[in-house]
Protein backbone atom coordinates (compact mmCIF):
# COMPACT_ATOMS: atom_id res chain seq x y z
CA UNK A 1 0.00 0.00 0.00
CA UNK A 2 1.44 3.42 -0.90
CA UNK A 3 1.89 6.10 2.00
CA UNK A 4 1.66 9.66 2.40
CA UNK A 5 2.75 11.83 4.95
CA UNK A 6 0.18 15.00 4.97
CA UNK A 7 1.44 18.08 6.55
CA UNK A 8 -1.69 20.44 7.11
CA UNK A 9 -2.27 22.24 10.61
CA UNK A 10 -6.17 23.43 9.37
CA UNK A 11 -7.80 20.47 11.07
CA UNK A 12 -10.81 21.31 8.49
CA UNK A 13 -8.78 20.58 5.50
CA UNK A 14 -6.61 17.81 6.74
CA UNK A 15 -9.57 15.83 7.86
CA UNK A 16 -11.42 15.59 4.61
CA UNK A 17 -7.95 15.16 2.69
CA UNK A 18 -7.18 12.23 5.33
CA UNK A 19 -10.56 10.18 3.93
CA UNK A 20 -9.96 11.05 -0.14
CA UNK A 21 -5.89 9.59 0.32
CA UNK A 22 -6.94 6.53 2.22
CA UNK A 23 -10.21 6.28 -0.31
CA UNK A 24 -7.47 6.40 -3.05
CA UNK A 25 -5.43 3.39 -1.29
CA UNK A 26 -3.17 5.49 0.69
CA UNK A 27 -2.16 4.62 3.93
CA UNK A 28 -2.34 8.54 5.54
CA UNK A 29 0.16 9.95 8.46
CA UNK A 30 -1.20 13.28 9.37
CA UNK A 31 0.79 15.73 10.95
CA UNK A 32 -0.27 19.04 12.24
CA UNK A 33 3.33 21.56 12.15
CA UNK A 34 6.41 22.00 10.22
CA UNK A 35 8.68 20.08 12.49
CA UNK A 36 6.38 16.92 13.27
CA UNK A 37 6.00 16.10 9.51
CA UNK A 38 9.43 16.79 8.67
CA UNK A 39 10.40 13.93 11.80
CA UNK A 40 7.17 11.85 9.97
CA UNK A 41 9.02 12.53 6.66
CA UNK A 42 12.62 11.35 7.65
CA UNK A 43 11.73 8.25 9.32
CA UNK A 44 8.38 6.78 7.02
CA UNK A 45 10.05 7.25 3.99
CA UNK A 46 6.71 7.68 2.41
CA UNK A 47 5.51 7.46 -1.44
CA UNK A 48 4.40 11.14 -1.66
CA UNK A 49 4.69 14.26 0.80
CA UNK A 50 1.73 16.70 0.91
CA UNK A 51 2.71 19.98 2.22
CA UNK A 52 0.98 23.05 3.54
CA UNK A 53 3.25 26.13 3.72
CA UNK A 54 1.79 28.29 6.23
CA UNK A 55 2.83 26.02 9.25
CA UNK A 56 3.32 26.54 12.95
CA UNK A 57 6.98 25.61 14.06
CA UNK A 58 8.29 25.39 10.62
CA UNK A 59 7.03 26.62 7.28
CA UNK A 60 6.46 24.40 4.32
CA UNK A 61 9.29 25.93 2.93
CA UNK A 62 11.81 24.98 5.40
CA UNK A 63 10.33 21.92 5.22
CA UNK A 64 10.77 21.23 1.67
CA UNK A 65 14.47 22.41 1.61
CA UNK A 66 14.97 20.01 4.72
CA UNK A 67 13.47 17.09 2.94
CA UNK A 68 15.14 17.62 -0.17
CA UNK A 69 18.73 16.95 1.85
CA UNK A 70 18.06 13.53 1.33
CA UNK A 71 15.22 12.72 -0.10
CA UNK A 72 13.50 13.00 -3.54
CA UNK A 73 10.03 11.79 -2.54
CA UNK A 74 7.92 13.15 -4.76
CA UNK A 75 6.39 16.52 -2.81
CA UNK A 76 2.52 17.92 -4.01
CA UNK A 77 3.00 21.85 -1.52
CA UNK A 78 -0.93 23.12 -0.84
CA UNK A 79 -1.07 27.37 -0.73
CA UNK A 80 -3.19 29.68 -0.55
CA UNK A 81 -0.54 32.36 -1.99
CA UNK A 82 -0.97 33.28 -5.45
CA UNK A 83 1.66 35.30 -6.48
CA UNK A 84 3.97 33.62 -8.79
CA UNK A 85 7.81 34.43 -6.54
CA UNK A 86 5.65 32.43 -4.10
CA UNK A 87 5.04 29.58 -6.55
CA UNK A 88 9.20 29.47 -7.92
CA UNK A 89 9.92 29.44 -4.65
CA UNK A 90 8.30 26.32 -3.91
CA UNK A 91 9.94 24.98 -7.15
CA UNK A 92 13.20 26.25 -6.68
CA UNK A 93 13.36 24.55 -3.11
CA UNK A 94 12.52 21.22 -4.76
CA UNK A 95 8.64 20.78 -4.65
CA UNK A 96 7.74 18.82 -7.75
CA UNK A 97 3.98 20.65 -7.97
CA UNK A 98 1.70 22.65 -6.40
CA UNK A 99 -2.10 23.29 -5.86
CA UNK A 100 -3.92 26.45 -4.80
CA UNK A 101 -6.25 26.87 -2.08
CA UNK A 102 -9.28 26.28 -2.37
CA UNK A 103 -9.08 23.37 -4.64
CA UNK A 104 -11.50 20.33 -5.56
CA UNK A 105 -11.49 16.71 -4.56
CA UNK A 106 -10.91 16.43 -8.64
CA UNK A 107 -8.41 18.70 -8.87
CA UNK A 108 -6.38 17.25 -5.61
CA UNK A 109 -6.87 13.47 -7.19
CA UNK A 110 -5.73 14.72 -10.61
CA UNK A 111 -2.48 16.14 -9.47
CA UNK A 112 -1.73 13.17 -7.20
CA UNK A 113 -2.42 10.66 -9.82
CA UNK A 114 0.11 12.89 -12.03
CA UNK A 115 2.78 12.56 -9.83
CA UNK A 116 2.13 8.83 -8.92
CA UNK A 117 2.44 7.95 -12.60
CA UNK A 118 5.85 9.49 -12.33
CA UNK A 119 6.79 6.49 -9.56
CA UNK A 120 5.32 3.88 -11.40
CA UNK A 121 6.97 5.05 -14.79
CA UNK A 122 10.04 5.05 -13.26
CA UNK A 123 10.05 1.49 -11.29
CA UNK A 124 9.57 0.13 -14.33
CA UNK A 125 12.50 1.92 -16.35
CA UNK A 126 14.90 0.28 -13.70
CA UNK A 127 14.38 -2.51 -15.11
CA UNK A 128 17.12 -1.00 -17.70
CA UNK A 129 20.99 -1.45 -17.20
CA UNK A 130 21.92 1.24 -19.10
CA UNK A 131 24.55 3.92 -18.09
CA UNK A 132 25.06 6.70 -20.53
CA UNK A 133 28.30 8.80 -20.69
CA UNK A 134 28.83 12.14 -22.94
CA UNK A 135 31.95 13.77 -22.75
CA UNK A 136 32.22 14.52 -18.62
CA UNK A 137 28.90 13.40 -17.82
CA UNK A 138 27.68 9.95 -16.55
CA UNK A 139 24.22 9.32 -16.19
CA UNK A 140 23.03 6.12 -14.54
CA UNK A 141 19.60 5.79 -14.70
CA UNK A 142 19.47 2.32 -12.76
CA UNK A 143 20.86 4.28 -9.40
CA UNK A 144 19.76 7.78 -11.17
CA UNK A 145 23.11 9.37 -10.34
CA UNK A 146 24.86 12.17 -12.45
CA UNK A 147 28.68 12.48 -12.62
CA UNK A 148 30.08 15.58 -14.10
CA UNK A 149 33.88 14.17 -14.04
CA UNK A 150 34.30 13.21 -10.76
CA UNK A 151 31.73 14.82 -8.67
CA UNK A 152 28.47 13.54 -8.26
CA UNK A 153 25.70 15.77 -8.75
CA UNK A 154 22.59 16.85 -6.78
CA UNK A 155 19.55 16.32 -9.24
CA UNK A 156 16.20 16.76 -8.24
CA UNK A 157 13.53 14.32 -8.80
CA UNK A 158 12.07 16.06 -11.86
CA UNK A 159 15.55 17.05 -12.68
CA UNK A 160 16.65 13.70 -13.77
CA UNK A 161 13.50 12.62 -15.32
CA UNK A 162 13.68 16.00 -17.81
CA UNK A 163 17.37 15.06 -17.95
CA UNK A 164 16.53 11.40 -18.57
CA UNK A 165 14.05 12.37 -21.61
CA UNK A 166 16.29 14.83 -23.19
CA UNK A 167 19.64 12.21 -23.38
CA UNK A 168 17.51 9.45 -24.99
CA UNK A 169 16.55 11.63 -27.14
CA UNK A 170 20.04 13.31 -27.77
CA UNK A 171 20.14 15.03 -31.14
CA UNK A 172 16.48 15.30 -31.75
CA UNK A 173 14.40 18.28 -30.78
CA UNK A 174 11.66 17.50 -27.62
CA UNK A 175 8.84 19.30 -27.57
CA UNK A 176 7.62 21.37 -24.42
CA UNK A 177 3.93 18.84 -24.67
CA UNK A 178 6.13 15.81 -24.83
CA UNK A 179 8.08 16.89 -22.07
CA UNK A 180 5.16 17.47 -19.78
CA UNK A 181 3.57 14.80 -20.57
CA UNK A 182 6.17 12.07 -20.09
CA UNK A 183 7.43 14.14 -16.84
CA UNK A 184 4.87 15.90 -15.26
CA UNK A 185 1.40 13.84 -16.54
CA UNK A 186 -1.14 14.55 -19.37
CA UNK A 187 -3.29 16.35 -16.77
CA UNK A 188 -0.13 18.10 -15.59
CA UNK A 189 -2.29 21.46 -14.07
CA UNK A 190 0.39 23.71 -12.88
CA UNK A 191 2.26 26.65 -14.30
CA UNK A 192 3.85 25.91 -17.58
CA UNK A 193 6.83 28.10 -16.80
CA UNK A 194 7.96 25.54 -14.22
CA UNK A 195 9.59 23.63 -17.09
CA UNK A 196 11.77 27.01 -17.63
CA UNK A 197 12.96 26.72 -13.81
CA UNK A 198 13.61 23.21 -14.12
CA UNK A 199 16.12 23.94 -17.48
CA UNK A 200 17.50 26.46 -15.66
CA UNK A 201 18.59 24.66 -12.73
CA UNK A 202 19.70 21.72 -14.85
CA UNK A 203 21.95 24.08 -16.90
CA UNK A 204 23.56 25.83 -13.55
CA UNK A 205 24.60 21.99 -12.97
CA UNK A 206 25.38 20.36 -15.97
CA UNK A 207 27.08 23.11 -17.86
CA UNK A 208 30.27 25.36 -17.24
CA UNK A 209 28.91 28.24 -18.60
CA UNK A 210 25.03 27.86 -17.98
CA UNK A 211 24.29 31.56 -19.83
CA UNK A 212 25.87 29.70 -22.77
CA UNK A 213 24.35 26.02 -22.45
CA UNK A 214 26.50 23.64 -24.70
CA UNK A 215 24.16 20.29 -23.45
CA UNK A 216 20.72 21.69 -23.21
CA UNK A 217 20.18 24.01 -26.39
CA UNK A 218 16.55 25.81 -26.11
CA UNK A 219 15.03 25.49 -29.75
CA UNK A 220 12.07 28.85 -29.40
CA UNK A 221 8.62 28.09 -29.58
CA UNK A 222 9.21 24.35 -29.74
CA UNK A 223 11.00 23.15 -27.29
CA UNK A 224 14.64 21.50 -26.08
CA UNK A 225 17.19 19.56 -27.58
CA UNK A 226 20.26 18.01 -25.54
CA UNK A 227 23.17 17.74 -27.55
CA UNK A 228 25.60 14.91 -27.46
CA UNK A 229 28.93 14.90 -28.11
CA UNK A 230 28.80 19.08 -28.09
């Protein structure tokens, strides 16, 4: 049974929440402030993290950045801010999507499912041995590690599935619709501009001189193309 830890402290919302995850199979550990579900977090090692970021204790957003130390559970942040520095932020501290308050049973299912599909896809792709290496850079997708000569690099879970697309497709142009459909989900609902954040931080670690990318190569209008051997 998959697991979630959800990190809400409006009892009104978490309750509710609490009967759709366990309706959708999920086994549910609530937690009520920043530093509880962070503990819940580190020692469950759960499927998916569902975090609120107005929290007593500790903010969602301190949460996030302390999860992503060492994890890359798959994190779906809940906010009722809508301004879009609010948003990046979230991103740029390693949430893989978020949904604004107030939002519909629907609308929370679709998102999960999105992500979920992200799991599954990728249990299945370690099925591959394959290790790929292009001039400095070793990506092995069985252990999904990236080497950039001899240090190891800090990738993000939707980091190194955009990464993973764009390699085995090396040479060829992706488009933006492929891209969020194979890494975010077909009913991907979010802000398209988090792919932009998501090249960007790939280029500040894959390339020496990320204002002139020499890997990822932005083709306008269309989409990306990585380029091997460059």
């Amino acid at each position: 049974m998959p697991s979630v830890v959800l990190i809400e402290d409006d009892r009104s919302i978490s309750g509710p929440l609490v009967r759709t995850l366990e309706g959708m199979g999920f086994s549910v550990k609530p937690a009520f402030d920043g530093v509880t579900g962070l503990d819940a977090v580190l020692t469950l090692h759960p499927d998916l993290v569902i975090l609120d970021i107005m929290l007593p204790e500790m903010d969602g957003w301190e949460v996030c950045k302390a999860i992503r130390k060492t994890s890359v559970v798959p994190i779906l942040m809940l906010t009722a801010l809508n301004e879009e520095v609010d948003r990046i932020l979230g991103l740029e501290l390693g949430a893989d999507d978020y949904l604004a308050k107030p939002f519909s049973t629907r609308e929370l299912i679709a998102h999960i499912k999105a992500l979920m599909r992200r799991i599954e896809f990728d249990s299945a792709q370690q099925n591959r041995k394959n290790v790929i290496v292009i001039d400095d850079l070793k990506i092995d997708l069985d252990r999904r590690q990236v080497l950039k000569g001899n240090r190891q690099l800090d990738l993000r879970y939707k980091e190194f599935e955009l990464l993973s697309l764009l390699v085995s497709k090396a040479g060829d142009v992706v488009t933006r619709a492929e891209i969020f459909d194979k890494v975010w989900g077909t009913d991907w609902l979010g802000d398209m501009r988090t792919l932009e954040v998501h090249i960007r931080w790939l280029r500040e670690k894959l390339e020496d001189d990320p204002s002139q990318p020499k890997y990822i190569q932005t083709v306008r209008s269309v989409g990306y193309r990585f380029m091997a051997g460059a």
